[in-house]
Protein backbone atom coordinates (compact mmCIF):
# COMPACT_ATOMS: atom_id res chain seq x y z
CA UNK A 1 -3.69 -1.51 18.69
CA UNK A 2 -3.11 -3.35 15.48
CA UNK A 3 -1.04 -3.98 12.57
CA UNK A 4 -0.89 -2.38 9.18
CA UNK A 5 1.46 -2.70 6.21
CA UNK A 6 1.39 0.77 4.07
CA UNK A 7 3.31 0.73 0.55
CA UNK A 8 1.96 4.27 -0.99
CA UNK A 9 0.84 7.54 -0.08
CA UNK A 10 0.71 6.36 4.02
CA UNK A 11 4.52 5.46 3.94
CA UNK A 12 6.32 8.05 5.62
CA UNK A 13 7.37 11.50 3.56
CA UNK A 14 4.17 10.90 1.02
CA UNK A 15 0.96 12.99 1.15
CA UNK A 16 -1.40 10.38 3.31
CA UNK A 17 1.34 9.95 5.93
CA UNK A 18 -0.24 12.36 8.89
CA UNK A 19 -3.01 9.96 8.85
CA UNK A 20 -0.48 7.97 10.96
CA UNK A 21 2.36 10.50 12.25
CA UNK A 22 -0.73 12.54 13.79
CA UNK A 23 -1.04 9.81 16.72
CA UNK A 24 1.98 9.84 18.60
CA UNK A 25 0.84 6.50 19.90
CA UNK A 26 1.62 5.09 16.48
CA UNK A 27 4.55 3.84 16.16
CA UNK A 28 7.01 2.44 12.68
CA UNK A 29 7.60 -1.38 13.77
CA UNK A 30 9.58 -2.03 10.60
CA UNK A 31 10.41 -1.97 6.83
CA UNK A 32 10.12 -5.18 4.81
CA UNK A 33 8.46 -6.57 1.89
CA UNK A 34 5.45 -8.80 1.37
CA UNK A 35 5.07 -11.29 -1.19
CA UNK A 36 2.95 -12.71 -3.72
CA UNK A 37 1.48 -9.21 -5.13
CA UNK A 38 2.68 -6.90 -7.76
CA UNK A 39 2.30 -2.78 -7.28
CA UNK A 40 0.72 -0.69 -9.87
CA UNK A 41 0.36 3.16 -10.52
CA UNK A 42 -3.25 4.04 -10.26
CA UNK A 43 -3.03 8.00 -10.09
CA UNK A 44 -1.10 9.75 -7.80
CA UNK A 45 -0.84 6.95 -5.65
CA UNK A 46 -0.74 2.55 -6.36
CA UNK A 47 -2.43 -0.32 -5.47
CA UNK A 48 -1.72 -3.66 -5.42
CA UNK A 49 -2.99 -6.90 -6.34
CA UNK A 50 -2.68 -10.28 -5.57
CA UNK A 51 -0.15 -12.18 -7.98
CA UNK A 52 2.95 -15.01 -8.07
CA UNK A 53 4.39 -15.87 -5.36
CA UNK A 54 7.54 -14.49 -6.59
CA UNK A 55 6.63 -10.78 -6.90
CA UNK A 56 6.69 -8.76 -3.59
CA UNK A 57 5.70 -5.41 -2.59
CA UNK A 58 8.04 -3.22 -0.12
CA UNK A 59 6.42 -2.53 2.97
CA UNK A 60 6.64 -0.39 6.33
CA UNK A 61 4.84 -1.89 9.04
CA UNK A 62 2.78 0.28 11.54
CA UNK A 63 1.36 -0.16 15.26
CA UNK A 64 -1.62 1.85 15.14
CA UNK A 65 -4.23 2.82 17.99
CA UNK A 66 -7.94 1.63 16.73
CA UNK A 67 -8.92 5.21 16.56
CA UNK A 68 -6.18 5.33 13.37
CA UNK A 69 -6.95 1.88 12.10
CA UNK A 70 -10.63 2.60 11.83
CA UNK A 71 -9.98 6.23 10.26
CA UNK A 72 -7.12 4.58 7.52
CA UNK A 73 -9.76 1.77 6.80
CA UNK A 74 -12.56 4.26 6.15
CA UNK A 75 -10.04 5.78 3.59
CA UNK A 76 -8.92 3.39 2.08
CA UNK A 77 -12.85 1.52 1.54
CA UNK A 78 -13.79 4.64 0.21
CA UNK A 79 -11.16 4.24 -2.72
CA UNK A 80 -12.38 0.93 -3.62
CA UNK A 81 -9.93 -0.74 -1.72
CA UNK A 82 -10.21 -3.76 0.84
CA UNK A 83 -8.33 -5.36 3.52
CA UNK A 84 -6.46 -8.20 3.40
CA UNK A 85 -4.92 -10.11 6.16
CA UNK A 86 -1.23 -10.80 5.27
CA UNK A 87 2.63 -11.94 6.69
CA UNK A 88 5.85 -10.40 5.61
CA UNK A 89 9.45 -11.48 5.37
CA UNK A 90 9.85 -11.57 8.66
CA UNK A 91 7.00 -12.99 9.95
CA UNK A 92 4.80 -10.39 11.37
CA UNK A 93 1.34 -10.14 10.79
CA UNK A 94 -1.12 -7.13 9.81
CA UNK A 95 -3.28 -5.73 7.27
CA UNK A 96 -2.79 -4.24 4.09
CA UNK A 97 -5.07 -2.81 1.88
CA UNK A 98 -5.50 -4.20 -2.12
CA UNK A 99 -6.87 -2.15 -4.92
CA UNK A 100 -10.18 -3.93 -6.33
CA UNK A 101 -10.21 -2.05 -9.35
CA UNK A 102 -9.25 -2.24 -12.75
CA UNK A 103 -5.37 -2.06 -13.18
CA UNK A 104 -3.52 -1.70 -16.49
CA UNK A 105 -0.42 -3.54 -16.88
CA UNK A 106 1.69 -0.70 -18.49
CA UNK A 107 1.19 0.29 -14.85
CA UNK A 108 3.48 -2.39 -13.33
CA UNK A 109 6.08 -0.60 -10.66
CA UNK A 110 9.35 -2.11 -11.44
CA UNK A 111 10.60 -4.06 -8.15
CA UNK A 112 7.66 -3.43 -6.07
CA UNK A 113 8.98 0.00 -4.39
CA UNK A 114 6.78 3.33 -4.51
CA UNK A 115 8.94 6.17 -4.60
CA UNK A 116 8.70 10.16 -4.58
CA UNK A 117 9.31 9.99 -8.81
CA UNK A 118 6.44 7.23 -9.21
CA UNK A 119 3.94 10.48 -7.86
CA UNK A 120 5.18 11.96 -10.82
CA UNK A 121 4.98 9.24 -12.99
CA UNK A 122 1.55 9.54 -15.56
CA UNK A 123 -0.99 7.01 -15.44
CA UNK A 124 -1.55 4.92 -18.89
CA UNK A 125 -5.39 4.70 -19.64
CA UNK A 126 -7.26 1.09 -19.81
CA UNK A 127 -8.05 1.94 -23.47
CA UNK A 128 -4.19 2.07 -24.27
CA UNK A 129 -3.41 -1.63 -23.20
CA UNK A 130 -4.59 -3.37 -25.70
């Protein structure tokens, strides 16, 4: 078993969510935040990035059988993602996964919290930032 932080389209209710409610081993440990990275809209779902120390990122914390880990992390590498080992607000350790693509600031998800309305939210292209 090990720990993973999800703050997208794995949190419960949102489209990548079975990946994780499939397993009935799996199991919600708790909600938090993590800090030091900022959350940005990519598409239909965010990533995040490494930033102040200030800025967190809201968080749900999952026990998940290797079998789950292993098919999340394939996922997640496959979208140009990687793993990071991280802490949250209370403490508890586990993995979360940070976007290593381009991100556009115009992006930036105000207070760190993906919601059902950021999925509907439109993406502003690199070219526009400048």
């Amino acid at each position: 078993m090990k720990n993973m932080f999800v703050y997208g389209s794995l949190k419960k209710g949102f489209f990548n969510h079975s990946f994780i409610s499939e397993n009935p081993q799996n199991r919600l440990i708790r909600k938090g935040f993590i800090l030091g990275y900022k959350l940005y809209l990519l598409c239909s779902y965010p990533g995040i990035r490494p930033s102040s120390s200030d800025d967190k990122v809201f968080v749900e914390l999952y026990r998940l059988t290797d079998e789950s880990f292993e098919r999340i992390d394939l996922l997640e590498k496959r979208a140009n993602y990687a793993a990071v080992k991280v802490e949250d607000d209370a403490g508890k350790e586990g993995t979360v996964y940070v976007y290593n693509g381009e991100f556009n600031e115009k992006n930036l998800v105000l207070f760190g919290n993906w919601t059902k309305n950021n999925e509907k939210l439109n993406i502003i292209p690199m070219e526009d930032s400048k």
